[in-house]
PDB file of N, CA and C in Angstrom:
ATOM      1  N   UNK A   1       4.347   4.154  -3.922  1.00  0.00           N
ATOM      2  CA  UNK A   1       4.111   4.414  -2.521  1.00  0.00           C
ATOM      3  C   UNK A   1       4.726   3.250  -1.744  1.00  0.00           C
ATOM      4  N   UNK A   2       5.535   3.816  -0.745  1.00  0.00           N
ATOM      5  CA  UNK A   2       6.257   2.369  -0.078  1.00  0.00           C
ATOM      6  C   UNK A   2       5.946   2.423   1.133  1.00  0.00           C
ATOM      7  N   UNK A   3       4.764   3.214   1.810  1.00  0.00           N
ATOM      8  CA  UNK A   3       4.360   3.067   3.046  1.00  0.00           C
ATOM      9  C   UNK A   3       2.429   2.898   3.039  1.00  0.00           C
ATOM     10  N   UNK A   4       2.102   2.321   3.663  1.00  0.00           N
ATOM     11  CA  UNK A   4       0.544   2.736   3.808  1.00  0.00           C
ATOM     12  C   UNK A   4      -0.193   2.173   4.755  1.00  0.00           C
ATOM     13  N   UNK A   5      -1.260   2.666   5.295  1.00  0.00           N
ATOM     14  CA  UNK A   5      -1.614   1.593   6.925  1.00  0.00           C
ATOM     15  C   UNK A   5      -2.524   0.317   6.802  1.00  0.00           C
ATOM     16  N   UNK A   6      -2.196  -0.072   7.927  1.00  0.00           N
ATOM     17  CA  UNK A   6      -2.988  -1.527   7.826  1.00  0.00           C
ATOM     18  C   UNK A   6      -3.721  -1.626   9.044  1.00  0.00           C
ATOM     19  N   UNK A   7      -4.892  -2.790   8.884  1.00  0.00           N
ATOM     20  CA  UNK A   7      -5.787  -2.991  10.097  1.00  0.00           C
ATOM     21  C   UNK A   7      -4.903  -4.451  10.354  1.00  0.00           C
ATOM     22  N   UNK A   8      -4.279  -3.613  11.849  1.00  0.00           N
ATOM     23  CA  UNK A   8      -3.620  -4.653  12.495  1.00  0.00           C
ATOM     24  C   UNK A   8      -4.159  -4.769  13.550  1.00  0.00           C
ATOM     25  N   UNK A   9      -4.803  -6.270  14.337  1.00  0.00           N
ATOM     26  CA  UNK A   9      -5.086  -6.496  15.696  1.00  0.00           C
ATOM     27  C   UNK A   9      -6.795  -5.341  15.752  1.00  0.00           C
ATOM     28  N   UNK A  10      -6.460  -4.417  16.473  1.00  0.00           N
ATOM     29  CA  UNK A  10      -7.867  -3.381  16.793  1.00  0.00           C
ATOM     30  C   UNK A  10      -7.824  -2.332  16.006  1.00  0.00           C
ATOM     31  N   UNK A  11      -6.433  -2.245  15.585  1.00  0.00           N
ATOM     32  CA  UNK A  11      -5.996  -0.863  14.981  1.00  0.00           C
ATOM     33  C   UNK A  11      -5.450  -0.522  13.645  1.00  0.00           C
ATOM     34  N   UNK A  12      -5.398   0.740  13.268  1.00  0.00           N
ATOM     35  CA  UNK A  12      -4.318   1.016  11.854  1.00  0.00           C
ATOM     36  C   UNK A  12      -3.222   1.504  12.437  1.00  0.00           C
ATOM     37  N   UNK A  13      -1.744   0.693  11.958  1.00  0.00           N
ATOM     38  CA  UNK A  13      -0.842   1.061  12.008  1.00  0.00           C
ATOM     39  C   UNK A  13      -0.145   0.913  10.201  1.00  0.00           C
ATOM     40  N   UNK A  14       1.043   2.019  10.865  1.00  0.00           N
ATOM     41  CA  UNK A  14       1.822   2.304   9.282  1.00  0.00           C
ATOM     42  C   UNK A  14       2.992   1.246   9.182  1.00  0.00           C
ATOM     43  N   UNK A  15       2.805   0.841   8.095  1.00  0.00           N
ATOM     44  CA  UNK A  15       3.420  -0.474   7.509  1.00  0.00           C
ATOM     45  C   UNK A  15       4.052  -0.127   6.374  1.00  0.00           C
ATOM     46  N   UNK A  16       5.537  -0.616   5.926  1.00  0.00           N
ATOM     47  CA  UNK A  16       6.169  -0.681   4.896  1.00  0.00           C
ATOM     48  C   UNK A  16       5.710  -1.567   3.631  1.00  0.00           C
ATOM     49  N   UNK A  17       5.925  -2.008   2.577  1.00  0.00           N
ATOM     50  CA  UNK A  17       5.434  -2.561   1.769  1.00  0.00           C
ATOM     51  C   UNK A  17       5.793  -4.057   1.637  1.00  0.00           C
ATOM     52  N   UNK A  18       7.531  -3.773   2.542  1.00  0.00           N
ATOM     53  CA  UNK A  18       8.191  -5.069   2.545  1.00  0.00           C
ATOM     54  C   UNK A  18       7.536  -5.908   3.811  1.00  0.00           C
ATOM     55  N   UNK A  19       7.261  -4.937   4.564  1.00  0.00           N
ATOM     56  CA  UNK A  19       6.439  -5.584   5.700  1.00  0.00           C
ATOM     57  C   UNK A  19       5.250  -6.484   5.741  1.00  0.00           C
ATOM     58  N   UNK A  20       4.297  -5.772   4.462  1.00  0.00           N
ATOM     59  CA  UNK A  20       2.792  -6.033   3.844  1.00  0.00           C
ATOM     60  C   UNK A  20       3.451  -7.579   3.371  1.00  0.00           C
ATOM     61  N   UNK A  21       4.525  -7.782   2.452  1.00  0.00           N
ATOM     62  CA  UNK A  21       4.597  -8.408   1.828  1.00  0.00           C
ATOM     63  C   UNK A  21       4.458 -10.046   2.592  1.00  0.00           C
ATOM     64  N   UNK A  22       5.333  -9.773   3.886  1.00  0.00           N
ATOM     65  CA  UNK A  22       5.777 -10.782   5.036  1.00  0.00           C
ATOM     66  C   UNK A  22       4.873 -11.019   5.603  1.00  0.00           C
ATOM     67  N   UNK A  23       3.445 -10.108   6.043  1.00  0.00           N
ATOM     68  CA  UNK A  23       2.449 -10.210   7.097  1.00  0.00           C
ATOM     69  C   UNK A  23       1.179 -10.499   6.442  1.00  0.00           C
ATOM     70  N   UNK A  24       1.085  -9.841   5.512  1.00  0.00           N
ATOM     71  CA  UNK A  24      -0.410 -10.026   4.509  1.00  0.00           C
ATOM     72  C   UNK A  24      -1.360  -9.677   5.060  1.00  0.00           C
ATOM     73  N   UNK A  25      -1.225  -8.080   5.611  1.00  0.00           N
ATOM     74  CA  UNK A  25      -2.558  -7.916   6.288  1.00  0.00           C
ATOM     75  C   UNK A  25      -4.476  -7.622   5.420  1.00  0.00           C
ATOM     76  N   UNK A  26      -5.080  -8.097   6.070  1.00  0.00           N
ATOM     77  CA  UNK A  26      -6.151  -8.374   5.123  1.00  0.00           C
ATOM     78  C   UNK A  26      -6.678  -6.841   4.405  1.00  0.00           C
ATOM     79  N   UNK A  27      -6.757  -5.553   5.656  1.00  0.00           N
ATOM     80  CA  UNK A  27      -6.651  -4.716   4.644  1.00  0.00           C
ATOM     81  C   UNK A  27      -5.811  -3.304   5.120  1.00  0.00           C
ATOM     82  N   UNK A  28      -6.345  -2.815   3.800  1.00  0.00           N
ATOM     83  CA  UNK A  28      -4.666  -1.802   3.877  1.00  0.00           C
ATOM     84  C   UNK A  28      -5.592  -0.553   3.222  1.00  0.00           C
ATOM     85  N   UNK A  29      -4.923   0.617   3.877  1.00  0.00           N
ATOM     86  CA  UNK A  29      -5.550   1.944   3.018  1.00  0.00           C
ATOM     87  C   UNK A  29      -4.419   2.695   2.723  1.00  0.00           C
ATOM     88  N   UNK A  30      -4.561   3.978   1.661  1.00  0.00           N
ATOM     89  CA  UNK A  30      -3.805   4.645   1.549  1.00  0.00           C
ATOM     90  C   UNK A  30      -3.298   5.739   2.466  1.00  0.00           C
ATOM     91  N   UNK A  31      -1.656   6.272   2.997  1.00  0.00           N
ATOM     92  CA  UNK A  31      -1.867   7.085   4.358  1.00  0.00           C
ATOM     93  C   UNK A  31      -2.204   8.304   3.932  1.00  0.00           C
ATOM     94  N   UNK A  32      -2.578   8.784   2.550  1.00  0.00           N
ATOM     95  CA  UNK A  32      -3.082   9.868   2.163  1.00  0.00           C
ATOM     96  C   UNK A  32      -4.509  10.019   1.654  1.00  0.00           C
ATOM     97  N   UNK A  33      -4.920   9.574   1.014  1.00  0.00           N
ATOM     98  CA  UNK A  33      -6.875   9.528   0.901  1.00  0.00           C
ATOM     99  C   UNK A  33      -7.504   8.237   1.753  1.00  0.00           C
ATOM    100  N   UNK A  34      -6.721   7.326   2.087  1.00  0.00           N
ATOM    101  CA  UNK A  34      -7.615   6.569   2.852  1.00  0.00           C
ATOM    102  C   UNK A  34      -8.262   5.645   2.009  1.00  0.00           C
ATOM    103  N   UNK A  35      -7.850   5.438   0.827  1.00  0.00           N
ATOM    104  CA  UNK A  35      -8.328   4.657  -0.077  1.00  0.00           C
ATOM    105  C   UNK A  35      -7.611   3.207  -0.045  1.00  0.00           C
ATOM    106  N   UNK A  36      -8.800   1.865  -0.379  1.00  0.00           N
ATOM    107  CA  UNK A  36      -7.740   0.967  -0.479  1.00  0.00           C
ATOM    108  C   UNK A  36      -6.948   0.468  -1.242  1.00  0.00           C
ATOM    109  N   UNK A  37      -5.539   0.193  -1.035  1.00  0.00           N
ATOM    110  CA  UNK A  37      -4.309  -0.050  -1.728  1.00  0.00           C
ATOM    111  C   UNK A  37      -3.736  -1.437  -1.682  1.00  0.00           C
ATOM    112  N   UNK A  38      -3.087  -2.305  -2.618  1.00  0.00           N
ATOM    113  CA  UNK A  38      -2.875  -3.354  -2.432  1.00  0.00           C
ATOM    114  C   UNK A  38      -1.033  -3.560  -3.194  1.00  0.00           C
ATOM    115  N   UNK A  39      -0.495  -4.284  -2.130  1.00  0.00           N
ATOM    116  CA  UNK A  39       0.393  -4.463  -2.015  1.00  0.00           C
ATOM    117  C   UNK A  39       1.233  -5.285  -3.324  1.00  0.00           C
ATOM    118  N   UNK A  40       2.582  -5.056  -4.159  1.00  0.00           N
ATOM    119  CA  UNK A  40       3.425  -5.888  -4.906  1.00  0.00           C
ATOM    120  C   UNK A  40       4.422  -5.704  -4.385  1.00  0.00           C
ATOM    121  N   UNK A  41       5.027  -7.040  -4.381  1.00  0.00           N
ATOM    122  CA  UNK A  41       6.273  -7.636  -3.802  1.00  0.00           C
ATOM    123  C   UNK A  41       7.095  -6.975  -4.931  1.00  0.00           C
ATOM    124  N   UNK A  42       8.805  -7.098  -4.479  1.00  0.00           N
ATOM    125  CA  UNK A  42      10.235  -6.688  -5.370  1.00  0.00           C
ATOM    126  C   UNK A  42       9.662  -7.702  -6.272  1.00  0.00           C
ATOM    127  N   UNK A  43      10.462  -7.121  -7.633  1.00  0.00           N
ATOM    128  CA  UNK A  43      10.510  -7.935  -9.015  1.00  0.00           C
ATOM    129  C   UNK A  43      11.783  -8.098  -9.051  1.00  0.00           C
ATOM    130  N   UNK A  44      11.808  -9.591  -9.838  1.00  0.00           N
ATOM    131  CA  UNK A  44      13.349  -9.506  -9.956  1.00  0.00           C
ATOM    132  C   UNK A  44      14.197  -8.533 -10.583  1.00  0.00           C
ATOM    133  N   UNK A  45      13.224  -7.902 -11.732  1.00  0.00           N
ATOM    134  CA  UNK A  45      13.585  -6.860 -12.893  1.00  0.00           C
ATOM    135  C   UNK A  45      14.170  -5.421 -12.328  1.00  0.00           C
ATOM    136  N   UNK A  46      14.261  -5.805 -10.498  1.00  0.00           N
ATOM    137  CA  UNK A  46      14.628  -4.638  -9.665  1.00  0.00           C
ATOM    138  C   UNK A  46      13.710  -3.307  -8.938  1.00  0.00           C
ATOM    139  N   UNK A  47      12.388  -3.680  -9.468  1.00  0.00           N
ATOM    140  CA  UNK A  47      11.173  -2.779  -8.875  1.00  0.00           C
ATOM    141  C   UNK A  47      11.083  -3.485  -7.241  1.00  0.00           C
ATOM    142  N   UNK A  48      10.849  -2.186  -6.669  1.00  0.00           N
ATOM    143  CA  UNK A  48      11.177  -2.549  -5.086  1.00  0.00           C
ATOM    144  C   UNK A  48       9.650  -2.825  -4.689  1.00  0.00           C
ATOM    145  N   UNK A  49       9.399  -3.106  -3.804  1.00  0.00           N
ATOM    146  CA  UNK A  49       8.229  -3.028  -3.243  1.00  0.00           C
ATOM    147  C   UNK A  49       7.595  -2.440  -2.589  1.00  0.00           C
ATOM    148  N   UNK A  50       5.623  -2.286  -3.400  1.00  0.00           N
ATOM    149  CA  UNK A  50       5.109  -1.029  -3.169  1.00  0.00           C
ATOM    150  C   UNK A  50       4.064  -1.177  -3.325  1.00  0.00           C
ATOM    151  N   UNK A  51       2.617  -0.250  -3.112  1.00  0.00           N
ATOM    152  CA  UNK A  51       2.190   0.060  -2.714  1.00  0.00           C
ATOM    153  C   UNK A  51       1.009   0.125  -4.234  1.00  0.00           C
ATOM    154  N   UNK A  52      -0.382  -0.067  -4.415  1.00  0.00           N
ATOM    155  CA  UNK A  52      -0.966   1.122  -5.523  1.00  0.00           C
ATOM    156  C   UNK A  52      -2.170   0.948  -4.756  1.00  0.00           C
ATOM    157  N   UNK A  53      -3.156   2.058  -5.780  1.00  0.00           N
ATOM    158  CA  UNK A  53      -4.591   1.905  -5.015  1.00  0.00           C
ATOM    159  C   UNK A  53      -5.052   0.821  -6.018  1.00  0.00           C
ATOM    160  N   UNK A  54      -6.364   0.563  -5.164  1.00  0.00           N
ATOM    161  CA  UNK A  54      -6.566  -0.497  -5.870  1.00  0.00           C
ATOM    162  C   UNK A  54      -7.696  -0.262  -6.975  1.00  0.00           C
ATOM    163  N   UNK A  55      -7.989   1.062  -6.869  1.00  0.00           N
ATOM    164  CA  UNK A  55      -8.713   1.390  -7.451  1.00  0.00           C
ATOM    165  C   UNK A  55      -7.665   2.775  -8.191  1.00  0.00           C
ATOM    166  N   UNK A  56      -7.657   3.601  -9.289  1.00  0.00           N
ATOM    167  CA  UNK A  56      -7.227   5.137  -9.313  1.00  0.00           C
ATOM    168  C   UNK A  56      -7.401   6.239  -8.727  1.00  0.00           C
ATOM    169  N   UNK A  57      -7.135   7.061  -7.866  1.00  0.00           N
ATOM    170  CA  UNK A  57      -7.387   7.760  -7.390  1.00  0.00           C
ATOM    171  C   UNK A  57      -7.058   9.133  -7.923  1.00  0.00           C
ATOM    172  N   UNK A  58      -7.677   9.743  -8.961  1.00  0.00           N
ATOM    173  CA  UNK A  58      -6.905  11.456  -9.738  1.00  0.00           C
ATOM    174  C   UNK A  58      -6.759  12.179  -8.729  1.00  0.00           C
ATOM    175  N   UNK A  59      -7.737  12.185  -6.919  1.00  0.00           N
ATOM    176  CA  UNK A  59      -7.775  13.314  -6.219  1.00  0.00           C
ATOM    177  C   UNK A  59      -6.449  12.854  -5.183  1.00  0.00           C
ATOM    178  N   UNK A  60      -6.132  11.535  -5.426  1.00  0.00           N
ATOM    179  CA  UNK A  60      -4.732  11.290  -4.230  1.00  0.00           C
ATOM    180  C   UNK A  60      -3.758  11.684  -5.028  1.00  0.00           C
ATOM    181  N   UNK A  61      -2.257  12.096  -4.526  1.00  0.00           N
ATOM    182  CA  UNK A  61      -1.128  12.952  -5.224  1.00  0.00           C
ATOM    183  C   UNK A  61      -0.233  11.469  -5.235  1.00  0.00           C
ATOM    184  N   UNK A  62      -0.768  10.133  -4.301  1.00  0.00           N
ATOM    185  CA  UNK A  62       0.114   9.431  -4.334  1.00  0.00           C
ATOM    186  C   UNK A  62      -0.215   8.125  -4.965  1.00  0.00           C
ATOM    187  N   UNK A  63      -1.479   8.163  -6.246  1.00  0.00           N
ATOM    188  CA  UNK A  63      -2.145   7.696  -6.658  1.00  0.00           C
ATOM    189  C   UNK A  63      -1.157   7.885  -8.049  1.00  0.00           C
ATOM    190  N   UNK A  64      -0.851   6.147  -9.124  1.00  0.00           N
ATOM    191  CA  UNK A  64      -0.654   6.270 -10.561  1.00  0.00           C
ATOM    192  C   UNK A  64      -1.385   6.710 -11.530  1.00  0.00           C
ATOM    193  N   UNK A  65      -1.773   7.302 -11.955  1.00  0.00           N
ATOM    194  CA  UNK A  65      -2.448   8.112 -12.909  1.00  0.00           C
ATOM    195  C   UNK A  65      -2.308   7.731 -14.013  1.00  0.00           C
ATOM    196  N   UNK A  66      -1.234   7.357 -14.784  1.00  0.00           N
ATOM    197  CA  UNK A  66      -0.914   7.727 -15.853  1.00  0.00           C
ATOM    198  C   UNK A  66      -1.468   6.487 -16.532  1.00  0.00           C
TER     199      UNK A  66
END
């Protein structure tokens, strides 16, 4: 997941992951269950930066499962 919202200032706005990475907002949910998700920076190994829950989510579609 390379997008998900954050409590910025009063509000949730939608934030990129590269964004999360730069700003560090304290918290972040998923923009599909609303669950919270926590942010990894690019690896050098070429994984971009993204997004997981922080918990599993089987009922989110944008949740790792496996």
């Amino acid at each position: 997941m390379t997008e998900c919202e954050a409590l910025i200032g009063s509000g949730w706005r939608k934030i990129t992951a590269e964004q999360a990475v730069e700003i560090s907002p304290h918290e972040m949910r998923c923009i599909h269950c609303g669950k919270p998700v926590r942010v990894h920076k690019a690896s050098k190994s070429g994984m971009a930066a993204h997004f997981e829950h922080v918990e599993k989510n089987v009922a989110c579609p944008l949740s790792d499962t496996r």
